[in-house]
PDB file of N, CA and C in Angstrom:
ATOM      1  N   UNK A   1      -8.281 -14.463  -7.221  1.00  0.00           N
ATOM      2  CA  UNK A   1      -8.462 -13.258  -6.433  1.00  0.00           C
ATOM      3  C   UNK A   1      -9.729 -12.566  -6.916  1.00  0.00           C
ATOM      4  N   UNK A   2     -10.528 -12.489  -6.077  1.00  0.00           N
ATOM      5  CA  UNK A   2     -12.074 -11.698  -6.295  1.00  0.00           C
ATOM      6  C   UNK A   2     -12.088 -10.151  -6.004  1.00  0.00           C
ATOM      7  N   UNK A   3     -12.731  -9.273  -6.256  1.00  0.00           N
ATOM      8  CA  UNK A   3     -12.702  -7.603  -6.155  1.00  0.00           C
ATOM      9  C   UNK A   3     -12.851  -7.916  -4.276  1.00  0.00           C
ATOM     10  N   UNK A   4     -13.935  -9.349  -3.791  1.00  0.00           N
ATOM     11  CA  UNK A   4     -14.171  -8.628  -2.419  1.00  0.00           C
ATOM     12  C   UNK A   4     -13.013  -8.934  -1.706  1.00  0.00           C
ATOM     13  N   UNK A   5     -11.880  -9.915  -2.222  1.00  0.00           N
ATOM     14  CA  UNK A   5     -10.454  -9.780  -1.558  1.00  0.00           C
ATOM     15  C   UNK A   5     -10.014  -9.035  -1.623  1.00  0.00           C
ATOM     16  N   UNK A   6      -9.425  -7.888  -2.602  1.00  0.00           N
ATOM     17  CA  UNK A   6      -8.807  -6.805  -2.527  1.00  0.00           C
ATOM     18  C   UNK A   6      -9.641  -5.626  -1.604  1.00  0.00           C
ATOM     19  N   UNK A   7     -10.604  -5.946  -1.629  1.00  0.00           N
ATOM     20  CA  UNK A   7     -11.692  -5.130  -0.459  1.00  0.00           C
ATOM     21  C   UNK A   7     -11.435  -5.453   0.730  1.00  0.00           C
ATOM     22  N   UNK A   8     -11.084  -6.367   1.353  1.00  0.00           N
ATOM     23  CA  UNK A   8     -11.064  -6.900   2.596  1.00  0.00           C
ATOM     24  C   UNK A   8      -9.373  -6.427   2.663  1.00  0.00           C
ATOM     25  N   UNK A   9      -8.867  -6.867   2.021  1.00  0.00           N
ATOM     26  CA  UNK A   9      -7.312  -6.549   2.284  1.00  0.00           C
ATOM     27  C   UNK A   9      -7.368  -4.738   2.480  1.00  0.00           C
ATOM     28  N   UNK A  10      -8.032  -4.650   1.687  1.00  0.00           N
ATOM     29  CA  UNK A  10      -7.797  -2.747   1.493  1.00  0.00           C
ATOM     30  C   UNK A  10      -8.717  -2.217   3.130  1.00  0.00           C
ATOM     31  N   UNK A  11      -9.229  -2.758   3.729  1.00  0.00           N
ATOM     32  CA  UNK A  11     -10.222  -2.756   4.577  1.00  0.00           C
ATOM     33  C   UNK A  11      -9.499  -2.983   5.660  1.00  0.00           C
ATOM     34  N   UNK A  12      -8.709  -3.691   6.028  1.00  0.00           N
ATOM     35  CA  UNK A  12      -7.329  -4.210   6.848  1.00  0.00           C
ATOM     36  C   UNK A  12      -6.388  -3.213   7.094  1.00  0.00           C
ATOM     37  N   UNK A  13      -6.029  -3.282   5.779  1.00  0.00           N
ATOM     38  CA  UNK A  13      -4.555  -2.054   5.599  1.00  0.00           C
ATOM     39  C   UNK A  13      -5.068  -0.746   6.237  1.00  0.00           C
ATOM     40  N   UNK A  14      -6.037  -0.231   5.704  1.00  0.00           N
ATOM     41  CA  UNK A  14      -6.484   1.358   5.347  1.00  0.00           C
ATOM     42  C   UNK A  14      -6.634   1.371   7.331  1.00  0.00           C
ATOM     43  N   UNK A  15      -7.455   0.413   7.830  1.00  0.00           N
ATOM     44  CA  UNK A  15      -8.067   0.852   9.187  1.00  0.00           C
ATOM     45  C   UNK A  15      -6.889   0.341   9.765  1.00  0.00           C
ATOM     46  N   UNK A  16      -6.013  -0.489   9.704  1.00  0.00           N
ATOM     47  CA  UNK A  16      -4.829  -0.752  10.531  1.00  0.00           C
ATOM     48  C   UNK A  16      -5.311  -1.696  11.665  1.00  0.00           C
ATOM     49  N   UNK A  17      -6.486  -2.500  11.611  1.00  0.00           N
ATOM     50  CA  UNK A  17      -6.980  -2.966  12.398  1.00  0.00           C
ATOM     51  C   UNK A  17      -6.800  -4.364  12.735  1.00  0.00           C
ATOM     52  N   UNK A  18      -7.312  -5.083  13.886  1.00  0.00           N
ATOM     53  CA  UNK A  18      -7.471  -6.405  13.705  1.00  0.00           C
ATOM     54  C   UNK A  18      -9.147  -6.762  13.481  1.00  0.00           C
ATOM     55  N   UNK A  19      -9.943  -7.484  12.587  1.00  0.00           N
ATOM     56  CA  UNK A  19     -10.958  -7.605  12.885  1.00  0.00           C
ATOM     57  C   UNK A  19     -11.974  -9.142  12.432  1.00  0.00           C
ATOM     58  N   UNK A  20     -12.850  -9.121  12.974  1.00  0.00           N
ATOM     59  CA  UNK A  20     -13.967 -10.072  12.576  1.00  0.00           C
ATOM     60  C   UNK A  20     -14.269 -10.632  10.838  1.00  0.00           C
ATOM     61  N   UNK A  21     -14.461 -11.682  10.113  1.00  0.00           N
ATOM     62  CA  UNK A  21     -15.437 -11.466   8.921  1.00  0.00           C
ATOM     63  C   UNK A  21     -16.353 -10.638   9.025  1.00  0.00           C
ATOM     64  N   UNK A  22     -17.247 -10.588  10.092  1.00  0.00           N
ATOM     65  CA  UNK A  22     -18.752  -9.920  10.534  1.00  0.00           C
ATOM     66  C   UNK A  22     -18.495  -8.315  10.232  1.00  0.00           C
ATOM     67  N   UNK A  23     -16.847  -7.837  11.255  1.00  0.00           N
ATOM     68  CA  UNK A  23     -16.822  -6.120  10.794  1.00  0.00           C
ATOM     69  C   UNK A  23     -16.779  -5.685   9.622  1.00  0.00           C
ATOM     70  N   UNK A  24     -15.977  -7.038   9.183  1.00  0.00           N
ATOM     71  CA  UNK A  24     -15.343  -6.299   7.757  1.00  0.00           C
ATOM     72  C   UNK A  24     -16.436  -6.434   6.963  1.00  0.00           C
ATOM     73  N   UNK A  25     -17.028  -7.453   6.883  1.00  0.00           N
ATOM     74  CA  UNK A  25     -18.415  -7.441   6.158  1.00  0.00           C
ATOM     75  C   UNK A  25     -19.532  -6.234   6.344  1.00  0.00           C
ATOM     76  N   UNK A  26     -19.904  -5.962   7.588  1.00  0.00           N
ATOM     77  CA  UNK A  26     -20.315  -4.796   7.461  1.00  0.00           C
ATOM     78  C   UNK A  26     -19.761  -3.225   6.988  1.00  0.00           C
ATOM     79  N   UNK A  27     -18.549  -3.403   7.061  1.00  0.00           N
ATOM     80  CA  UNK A  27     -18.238  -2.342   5.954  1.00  0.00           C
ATOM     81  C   UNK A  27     -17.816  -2.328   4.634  1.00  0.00           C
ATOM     82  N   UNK A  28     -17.537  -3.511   3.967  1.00  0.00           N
ATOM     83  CA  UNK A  28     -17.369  -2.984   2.495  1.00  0.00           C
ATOM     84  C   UNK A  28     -18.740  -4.060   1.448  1.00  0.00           C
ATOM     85  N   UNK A  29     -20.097  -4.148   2.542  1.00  0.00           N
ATOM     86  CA  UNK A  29     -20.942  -4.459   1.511  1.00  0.00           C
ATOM     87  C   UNK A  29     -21.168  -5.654   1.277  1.00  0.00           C
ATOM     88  N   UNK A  30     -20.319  -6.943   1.915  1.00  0.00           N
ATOM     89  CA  UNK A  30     -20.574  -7.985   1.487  1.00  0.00           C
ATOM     90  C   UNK A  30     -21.343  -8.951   2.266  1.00  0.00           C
ATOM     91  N   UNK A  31     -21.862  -9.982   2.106  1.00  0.00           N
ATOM     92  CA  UNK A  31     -22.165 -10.689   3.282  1.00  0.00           C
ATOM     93  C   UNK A  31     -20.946 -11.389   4.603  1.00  0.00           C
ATOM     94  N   UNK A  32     -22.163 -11.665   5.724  1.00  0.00           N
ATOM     95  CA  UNK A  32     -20.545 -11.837   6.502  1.00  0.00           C
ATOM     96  C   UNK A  32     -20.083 -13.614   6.249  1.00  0.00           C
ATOM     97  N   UNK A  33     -21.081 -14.300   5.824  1.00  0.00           N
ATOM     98  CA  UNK A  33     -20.400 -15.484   5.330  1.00  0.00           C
ATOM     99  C   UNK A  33     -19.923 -15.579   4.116  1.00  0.00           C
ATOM    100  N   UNK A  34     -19.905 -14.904   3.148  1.00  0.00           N
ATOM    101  CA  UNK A  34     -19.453 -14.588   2.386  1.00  0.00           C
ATOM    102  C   UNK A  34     -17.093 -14.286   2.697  1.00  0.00           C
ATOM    103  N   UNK A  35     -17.573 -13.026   3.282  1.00  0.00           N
ATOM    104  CA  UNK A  35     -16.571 -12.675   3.795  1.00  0.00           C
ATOM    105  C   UNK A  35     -15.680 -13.542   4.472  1.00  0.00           C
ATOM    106  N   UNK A  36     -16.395 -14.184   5.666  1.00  0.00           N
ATOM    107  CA  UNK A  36     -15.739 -15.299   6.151  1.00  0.00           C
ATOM    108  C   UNK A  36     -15.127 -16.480   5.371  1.00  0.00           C
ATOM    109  N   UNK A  37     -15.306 -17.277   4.483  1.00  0.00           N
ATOM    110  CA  UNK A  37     -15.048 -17.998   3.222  1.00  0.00           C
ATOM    111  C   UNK A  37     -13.857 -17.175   2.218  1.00  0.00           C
ATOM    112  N   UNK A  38     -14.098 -16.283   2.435  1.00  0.00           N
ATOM    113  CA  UNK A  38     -13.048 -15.049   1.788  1.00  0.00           C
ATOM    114  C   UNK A  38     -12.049 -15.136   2.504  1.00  0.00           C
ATOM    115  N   UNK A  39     -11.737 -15.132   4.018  1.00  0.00           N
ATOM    116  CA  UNK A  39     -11.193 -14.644   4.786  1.00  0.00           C
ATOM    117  C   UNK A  39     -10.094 -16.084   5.192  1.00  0.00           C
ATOM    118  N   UNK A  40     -10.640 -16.815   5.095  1.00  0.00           N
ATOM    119  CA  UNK A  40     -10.201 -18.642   5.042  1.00  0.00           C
ATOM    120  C   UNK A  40      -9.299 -18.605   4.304  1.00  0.00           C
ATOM    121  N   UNK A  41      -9.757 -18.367   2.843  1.00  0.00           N
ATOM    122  CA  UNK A  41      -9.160 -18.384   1.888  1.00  0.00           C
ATOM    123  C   UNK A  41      -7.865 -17.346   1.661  1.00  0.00           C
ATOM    124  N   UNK A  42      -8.051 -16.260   1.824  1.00  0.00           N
ATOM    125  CA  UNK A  42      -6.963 -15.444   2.008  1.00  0.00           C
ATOM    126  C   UNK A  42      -5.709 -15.433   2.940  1.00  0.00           C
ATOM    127  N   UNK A  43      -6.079 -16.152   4.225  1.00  0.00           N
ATOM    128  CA  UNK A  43      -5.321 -16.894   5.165  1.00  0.00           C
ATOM    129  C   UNK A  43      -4.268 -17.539   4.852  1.00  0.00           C
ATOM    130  N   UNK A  44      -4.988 -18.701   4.400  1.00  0.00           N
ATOM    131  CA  UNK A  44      -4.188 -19.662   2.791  1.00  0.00           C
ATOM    132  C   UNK A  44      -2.990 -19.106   2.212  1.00  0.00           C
ATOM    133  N   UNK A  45      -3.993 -18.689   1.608  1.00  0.00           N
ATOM    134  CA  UNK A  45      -2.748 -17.613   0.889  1.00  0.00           C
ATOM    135  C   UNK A  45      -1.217 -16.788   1.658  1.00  0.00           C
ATOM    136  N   UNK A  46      -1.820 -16.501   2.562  1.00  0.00           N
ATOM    137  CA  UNK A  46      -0.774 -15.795   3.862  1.00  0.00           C
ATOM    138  C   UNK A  46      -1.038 -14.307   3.256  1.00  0.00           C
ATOM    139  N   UNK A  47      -1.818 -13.802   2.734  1.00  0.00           N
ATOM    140  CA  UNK A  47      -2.515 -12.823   2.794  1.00  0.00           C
ATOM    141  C   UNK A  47      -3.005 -12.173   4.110  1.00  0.00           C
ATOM    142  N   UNK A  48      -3.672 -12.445   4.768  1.00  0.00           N
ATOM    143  CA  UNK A  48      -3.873 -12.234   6.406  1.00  0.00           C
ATOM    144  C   UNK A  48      -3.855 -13.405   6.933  1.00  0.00           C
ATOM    145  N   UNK A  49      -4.216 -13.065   8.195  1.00  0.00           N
ATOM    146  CA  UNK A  49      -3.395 -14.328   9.201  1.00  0.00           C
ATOM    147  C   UNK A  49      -4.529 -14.136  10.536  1.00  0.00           C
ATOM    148  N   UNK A  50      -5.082 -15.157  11.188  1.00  0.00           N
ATOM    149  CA  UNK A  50      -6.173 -15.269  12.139  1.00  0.00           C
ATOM    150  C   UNK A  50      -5.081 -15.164  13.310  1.00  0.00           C
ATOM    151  N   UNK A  51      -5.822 -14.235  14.068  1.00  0.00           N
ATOM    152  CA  UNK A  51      -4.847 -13.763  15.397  1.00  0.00           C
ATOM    153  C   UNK A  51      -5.737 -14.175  16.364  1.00  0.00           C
ATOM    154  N   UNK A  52      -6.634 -14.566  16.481  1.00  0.00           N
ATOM    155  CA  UNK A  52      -7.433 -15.823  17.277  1.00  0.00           C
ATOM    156  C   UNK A  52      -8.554 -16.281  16.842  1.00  0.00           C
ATOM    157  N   UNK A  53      -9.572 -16.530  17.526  1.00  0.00           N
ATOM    158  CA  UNK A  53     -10.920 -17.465  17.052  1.00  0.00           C
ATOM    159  C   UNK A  53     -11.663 -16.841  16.005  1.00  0.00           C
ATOM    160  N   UNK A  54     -11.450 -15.608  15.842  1.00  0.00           N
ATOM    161  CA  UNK A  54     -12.441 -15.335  15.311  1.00  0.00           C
ATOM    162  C   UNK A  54     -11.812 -13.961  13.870  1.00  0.00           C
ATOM    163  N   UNK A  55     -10.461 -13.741  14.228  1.00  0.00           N
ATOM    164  CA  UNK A  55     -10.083 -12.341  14.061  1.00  0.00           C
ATOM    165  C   UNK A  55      -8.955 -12.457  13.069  1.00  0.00           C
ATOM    166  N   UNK A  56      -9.027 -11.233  12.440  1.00  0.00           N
ATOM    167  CA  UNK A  56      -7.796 -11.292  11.409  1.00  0.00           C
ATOM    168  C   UNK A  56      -7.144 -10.079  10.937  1.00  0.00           C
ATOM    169  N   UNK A  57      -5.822 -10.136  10.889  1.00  0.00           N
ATOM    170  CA  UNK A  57      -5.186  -9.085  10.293  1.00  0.00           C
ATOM    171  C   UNK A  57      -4.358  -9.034   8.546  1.00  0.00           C
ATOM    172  N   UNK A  58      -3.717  -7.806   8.745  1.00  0.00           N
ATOM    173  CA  UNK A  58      -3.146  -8.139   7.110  1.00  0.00           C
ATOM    174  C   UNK A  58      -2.075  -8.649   7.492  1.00  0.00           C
ATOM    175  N   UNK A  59      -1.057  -9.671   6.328  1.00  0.00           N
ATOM    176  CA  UNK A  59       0.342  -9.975   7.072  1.00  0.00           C
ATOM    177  C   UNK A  59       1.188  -8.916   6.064  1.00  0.00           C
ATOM    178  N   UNK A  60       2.763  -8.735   6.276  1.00  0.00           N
ATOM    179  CA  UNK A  60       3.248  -8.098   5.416  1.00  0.00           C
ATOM    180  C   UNK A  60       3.517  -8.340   3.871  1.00  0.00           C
ATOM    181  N   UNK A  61       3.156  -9.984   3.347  1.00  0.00           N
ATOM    182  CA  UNK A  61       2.591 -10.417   2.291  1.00  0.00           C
ATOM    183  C   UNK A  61       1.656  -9.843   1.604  1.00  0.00           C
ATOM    184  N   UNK A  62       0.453  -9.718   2.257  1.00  0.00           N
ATOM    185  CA  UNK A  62      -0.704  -8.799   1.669  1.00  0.00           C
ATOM    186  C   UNK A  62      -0.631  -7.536   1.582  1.00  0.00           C
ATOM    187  N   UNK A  63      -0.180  -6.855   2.320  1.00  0.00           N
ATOM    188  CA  UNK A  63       1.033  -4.902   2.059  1.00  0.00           C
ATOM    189  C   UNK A  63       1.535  -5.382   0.679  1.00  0.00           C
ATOM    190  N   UNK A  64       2.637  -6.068   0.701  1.00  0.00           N
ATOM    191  CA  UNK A  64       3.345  -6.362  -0.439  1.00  0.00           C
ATOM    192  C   UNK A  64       2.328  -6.318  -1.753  1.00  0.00           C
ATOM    193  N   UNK A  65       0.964  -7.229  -1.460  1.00  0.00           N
ATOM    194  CA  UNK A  65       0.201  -7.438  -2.357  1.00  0.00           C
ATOM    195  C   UNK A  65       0.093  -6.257  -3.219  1.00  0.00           C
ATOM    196  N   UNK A  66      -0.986  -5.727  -2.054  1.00  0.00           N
ATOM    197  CA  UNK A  66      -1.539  -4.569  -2.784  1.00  0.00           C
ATOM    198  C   UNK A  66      -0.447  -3.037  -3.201  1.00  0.00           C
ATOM    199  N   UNK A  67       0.483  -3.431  -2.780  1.00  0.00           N
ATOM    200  CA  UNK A  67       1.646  -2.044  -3.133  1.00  0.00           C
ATOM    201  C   UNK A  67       2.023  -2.611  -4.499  1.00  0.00           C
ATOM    202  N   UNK A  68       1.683  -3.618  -4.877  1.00  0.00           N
ATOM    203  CA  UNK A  68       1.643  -4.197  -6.798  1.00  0.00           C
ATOM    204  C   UNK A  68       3.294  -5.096  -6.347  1.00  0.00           C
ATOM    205  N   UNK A  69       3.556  -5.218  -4.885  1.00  0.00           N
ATOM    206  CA  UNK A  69       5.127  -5.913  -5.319  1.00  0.00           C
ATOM    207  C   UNK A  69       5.079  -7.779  -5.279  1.00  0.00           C
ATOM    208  N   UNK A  70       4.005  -8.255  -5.665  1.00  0.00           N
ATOM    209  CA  UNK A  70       4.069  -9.490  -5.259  1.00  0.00           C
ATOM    210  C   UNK A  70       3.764 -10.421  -7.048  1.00  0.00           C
ATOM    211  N   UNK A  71       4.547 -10.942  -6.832  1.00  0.00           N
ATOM    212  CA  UNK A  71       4.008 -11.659  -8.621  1.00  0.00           C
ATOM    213  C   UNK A  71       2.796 -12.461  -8.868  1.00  0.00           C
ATOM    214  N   UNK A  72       2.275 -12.712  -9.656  1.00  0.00           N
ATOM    215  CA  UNK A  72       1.154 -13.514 -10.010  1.00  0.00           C
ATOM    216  C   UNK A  72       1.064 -15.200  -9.631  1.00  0.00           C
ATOM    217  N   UNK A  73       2.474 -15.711  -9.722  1.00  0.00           N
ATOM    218  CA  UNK A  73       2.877 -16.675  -9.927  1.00  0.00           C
ATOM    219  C   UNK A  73       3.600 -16.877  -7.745  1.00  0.00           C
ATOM    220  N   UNK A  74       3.481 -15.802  -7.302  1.00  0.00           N
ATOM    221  CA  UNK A  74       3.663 -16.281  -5.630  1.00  0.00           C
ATOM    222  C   UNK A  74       1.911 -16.065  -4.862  1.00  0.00           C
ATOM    223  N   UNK A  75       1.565 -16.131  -5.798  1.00  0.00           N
ATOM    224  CA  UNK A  75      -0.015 -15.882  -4.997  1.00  0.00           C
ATOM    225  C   UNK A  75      -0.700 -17.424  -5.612  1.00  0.00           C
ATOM    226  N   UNK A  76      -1.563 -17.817  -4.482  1.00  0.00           N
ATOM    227  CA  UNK A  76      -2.573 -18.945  -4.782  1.00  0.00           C
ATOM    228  C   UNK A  76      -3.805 -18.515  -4.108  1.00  0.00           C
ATOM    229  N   UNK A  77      -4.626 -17.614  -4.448  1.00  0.00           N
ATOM    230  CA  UNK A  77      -5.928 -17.623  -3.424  1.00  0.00           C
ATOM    231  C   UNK A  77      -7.570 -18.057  -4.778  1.00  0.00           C
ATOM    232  N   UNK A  78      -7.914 -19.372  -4.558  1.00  0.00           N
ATOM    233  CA  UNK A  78      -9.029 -19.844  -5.354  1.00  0.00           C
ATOM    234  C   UNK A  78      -9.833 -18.806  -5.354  1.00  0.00           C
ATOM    235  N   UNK A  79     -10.660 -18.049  -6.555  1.00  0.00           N
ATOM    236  CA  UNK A  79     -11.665 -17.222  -6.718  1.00  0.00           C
ATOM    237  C   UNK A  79     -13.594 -17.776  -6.075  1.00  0.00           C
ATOM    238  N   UNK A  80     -13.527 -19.396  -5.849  1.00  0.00           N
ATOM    239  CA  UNK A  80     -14.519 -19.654  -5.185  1.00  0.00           C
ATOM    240  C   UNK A  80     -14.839 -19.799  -3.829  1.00  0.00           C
TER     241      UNK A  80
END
């Protein structure tokens, strides 16, 4: 788990949104391929979840995440 995952998740949650790598990248600073590769990866995880071609939301896994209720040992998201 990288700081720009918990950024993207917190970026999700906070706006309640569904959105792009590209939006979210333009708002918390990162690149958008960057983000996108992030966003793959967090998927994976079941962290968020692609709601079509291009778009993504948080699932209630990633809530769980960041509210501190999820263990170390139910998460797999590679830091590269």
């Amino acid at each position: 788990m990288t700081q720009a995952d918990e950024r993207i998740l917190e970026f999700l949650q906070e706006k309640e949104i569904v959105a792009s790598p590209a939006v979210i990248a333009a708002n918390i600073d990162y690149t958008g391929k960057y983000v996108s590769n992030r966003c793959r990866m967090l998927a994976d995880a079941g962290l968020i979840q692609r709601v079509d071609a291009s778009n993504y939301q948080i699932t209630d896994f990633g809530e769980r995440f960041l509210h501190g209720d999820v263990e170390a040992e139910e998460l797999e998201v590679q830091d590269n």
